[in-house]
N, C-alpha and C. Protein backbone atom coordinates (compact mmCIF):
# COMPACT_ATOMS: atom_id res chain seq x y z
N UNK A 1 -23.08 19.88 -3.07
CA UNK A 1 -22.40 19.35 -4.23
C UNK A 1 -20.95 19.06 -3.86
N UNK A 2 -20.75 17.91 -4.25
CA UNK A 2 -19.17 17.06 -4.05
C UNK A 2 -18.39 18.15 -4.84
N UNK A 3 -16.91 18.94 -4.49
CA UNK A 3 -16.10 18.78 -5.52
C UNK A 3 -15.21 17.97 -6.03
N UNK A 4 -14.56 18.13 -7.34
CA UNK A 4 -13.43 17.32 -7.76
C UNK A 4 -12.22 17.96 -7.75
N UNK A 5 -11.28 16.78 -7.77
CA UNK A 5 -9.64 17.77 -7.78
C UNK A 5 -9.47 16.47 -8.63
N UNK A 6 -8.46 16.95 -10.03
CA UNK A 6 -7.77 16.21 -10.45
C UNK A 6 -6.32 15.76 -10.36
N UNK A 7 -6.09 14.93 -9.75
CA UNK A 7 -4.40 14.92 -9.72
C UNK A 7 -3.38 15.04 -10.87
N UNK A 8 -2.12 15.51 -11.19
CA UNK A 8 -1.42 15.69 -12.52
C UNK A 8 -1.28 14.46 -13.39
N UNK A 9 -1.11 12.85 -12.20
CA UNK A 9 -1.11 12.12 -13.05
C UNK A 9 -2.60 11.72 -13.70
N UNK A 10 -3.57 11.73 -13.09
CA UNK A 10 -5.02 11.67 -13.79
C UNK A 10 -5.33 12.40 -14.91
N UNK A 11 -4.46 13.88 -14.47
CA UNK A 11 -4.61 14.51 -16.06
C UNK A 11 -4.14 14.66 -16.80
N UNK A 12 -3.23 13.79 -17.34
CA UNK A 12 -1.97 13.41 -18.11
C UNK A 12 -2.83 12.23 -18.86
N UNK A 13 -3.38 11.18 -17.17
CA UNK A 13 -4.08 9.90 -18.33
C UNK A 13 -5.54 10.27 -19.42
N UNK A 14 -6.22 11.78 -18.71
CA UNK A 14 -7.54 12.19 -19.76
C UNK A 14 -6.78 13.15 -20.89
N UNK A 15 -5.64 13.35 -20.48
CA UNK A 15 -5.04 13.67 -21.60
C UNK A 15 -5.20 12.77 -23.03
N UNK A 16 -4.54 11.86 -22.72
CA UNK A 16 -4.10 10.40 -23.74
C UNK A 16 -5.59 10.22 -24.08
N UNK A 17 -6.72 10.42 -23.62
CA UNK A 17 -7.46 9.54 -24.24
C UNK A 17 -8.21 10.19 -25.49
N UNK A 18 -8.88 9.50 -26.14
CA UNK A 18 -9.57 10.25 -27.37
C UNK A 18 -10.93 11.40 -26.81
N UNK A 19 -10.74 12.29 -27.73
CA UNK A 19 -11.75 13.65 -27.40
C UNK A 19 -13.31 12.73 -26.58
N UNK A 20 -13.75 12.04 -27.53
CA UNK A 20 -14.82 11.91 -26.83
C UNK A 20 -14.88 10.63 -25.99
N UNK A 21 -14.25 9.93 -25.81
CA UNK A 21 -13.78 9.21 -24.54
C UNK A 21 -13.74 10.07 -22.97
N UNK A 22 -13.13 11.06 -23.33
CA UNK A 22 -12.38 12.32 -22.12
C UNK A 22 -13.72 13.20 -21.79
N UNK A 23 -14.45 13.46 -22.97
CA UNK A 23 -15.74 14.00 -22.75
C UNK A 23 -16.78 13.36 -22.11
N UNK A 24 -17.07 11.73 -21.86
CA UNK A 24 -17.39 11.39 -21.48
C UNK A 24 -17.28 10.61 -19.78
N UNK A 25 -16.01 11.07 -19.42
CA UNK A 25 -15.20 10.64 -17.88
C UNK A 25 -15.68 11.71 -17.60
N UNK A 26 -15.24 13.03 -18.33
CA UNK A 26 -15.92 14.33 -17.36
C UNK A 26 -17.00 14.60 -17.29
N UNK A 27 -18.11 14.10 -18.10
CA UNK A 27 -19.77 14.23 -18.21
C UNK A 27 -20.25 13.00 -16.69
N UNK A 28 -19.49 12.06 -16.72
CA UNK A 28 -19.81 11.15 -15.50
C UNK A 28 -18.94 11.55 -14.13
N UNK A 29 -18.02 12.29 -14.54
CA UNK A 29 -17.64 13.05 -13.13
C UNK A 29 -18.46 14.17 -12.13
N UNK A 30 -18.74 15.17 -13.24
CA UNK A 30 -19.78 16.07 -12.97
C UNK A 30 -21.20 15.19 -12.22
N UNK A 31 -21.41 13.90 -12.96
CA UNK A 31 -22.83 13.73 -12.52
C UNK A 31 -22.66 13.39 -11.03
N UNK A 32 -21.35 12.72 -10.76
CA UNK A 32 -20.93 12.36 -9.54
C UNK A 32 -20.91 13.20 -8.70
N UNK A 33 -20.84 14.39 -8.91
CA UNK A 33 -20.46 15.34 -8.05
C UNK A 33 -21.87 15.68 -7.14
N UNK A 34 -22.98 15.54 -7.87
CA UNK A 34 -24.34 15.42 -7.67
C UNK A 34 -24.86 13.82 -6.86
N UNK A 35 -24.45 13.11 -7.12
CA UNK A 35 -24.64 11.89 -7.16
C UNK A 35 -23.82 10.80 -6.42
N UNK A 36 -22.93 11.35 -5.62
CA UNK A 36 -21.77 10.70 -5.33
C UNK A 36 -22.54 8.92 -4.71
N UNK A 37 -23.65 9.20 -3.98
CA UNK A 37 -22.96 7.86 -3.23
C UNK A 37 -23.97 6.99 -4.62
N UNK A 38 -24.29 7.16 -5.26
CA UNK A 38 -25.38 6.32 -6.82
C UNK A 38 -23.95 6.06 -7.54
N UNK A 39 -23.29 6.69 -7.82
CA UNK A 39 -22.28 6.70 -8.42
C UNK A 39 -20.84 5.68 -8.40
N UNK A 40 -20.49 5.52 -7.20
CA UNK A 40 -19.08 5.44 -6.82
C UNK A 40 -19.55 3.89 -6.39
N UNK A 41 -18.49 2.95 -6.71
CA UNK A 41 -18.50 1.25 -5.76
C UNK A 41 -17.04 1.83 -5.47
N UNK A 42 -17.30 0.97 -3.87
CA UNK A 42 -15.83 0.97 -3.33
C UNK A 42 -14.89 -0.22 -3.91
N UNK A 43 -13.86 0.38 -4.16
CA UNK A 43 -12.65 -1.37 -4.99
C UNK A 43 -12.26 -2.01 -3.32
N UNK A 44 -12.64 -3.48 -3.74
CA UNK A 44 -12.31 -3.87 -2.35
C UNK A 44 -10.58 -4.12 -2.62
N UNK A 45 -10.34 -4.63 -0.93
CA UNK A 45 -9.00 -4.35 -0.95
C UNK A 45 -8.23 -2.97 -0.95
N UNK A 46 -9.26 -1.99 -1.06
CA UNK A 46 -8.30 -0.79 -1.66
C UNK A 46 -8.94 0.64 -0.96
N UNK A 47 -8.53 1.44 -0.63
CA UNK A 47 -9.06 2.46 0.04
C UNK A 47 -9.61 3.43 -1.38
N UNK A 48 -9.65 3.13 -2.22
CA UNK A 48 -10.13 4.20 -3.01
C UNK A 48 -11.75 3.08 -3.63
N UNK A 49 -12.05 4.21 -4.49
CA UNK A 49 -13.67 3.91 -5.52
C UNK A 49 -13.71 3.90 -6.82
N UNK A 50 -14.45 3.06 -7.58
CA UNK A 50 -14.17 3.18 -8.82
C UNK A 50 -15.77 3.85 -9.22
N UNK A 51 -15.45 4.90 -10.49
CA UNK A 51 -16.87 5.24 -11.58
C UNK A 51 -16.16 4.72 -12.39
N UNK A 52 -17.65 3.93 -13.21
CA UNK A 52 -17.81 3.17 -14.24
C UNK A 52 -17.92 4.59 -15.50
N UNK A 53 -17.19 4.37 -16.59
CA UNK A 53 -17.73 5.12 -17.72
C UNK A 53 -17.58 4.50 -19.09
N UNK A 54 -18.36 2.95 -19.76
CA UNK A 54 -18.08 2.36 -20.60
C UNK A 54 -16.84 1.55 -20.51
N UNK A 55 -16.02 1.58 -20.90
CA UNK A 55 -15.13 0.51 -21.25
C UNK A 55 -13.57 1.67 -20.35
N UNK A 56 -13.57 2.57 -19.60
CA UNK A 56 -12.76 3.29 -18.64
C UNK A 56 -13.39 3.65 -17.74
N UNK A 57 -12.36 3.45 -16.36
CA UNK A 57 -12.56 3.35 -14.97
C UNK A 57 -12.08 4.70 -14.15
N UNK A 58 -12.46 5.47 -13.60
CA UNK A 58 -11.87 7.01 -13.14
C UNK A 58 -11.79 6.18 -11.65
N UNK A 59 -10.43 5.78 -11.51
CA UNK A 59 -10.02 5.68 -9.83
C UNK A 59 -10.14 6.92 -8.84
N UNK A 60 -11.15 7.19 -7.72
CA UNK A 60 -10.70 8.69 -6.93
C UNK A 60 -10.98 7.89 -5.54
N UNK A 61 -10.24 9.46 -4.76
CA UNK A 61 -10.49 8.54 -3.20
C UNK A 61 -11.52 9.62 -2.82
N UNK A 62 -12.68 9.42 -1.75
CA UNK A 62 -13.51 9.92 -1.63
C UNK A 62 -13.24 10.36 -0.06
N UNK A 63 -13.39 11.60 -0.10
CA UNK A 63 -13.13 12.79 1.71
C UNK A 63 -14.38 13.25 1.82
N UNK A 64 -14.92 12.27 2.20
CA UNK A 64 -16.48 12.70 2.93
C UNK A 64 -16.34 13.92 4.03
N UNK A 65 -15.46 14.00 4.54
CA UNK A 65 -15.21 15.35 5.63
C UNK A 65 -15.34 16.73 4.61
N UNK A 66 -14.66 16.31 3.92
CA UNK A 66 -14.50 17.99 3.01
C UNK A 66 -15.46 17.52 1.82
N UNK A 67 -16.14 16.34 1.64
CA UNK A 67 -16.84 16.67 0.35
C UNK A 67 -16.34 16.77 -0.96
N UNK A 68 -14.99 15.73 -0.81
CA UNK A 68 -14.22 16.41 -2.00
C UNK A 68 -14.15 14.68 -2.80
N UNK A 69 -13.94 14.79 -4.00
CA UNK A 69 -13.61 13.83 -4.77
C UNK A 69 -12.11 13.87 -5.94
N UNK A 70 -11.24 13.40 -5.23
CA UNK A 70 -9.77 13.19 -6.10
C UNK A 70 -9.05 12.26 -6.72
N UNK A 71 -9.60 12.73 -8.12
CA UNK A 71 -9.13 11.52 -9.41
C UNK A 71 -7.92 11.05 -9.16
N UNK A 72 -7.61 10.39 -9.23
CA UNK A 72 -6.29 9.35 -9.07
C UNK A 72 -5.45 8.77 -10.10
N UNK A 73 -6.50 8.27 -11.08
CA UNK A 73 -6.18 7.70 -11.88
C UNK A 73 -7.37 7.20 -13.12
N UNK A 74 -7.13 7.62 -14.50
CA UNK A 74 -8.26 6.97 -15.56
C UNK A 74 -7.54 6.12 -16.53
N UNK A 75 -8.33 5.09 -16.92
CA UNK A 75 -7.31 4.40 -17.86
C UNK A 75 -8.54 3.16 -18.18
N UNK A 76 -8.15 2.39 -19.25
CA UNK A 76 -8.89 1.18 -19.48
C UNK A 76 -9.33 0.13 -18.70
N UNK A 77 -10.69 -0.49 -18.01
CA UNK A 77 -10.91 -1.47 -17.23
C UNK A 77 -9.72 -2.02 -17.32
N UNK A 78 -9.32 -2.49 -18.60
CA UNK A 78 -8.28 -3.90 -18.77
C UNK A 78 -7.18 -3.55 -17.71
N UNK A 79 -6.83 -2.67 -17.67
CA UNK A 79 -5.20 -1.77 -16.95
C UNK A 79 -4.77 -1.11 -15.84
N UNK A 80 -5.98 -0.47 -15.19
CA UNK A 80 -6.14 0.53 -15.25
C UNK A 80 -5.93 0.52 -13.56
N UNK A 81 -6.26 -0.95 -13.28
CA UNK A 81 -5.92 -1.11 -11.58
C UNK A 81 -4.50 -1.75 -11.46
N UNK A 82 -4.16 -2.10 -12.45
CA UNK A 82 -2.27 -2.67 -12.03
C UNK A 82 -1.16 -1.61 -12.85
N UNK A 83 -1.89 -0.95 -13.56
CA UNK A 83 -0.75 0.14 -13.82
C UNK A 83 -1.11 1.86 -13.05
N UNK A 84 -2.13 2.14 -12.74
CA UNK A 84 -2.30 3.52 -12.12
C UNK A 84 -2.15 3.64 -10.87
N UNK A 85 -2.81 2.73 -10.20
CA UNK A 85 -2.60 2.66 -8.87
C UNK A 85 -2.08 3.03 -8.17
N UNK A 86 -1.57 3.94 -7.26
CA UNK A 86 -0.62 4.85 -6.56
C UNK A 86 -0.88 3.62 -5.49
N UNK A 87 0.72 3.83 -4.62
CA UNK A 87 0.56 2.24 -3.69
C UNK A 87 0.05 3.06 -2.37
């Protein structure tokens, strides 16, 4: 099983979002953790992966060495790659 690490700014953005919005990034995180490579498309151009969860995108970069998965960034499809984005 993959773990997750959330970064402070990732959990600042599941902060902001509505209860069951947030309930539902972490219900598709968990499955990921099980599921990683069903789960994850790589963003081209970009060293990180996006999970899909309805209408919000959980940016993480994936460490296949350690098995680990680290949120980056969640926020609205619309946004969510030109404002979170760590460069």
């Amino acid at each position: 099983m993959t773990d997750v690490e959330i970064t402070p700014q990732a959990d600042d953005q599941l902060e902001q979002l509505e209860a069951e919005d947030r309930e539902r990034v972490l219900k598709k995180l968990a499955e990921a953790q099980d599921w990683t490579e069903h789960r994850l498309d790589p963003l081209s151009g970009w060293p990180y992966y996006k999970l899909r969860v309805g209408d919000y995108r959980v940016i993480v970069t994936w460490d296949r060495d350690d098995d680990l998965l680290r949120v980056e960034a969640v926020g609205h499809r619309r946004n969510v790659y030109d404002r979170h984005l760590p460069p």
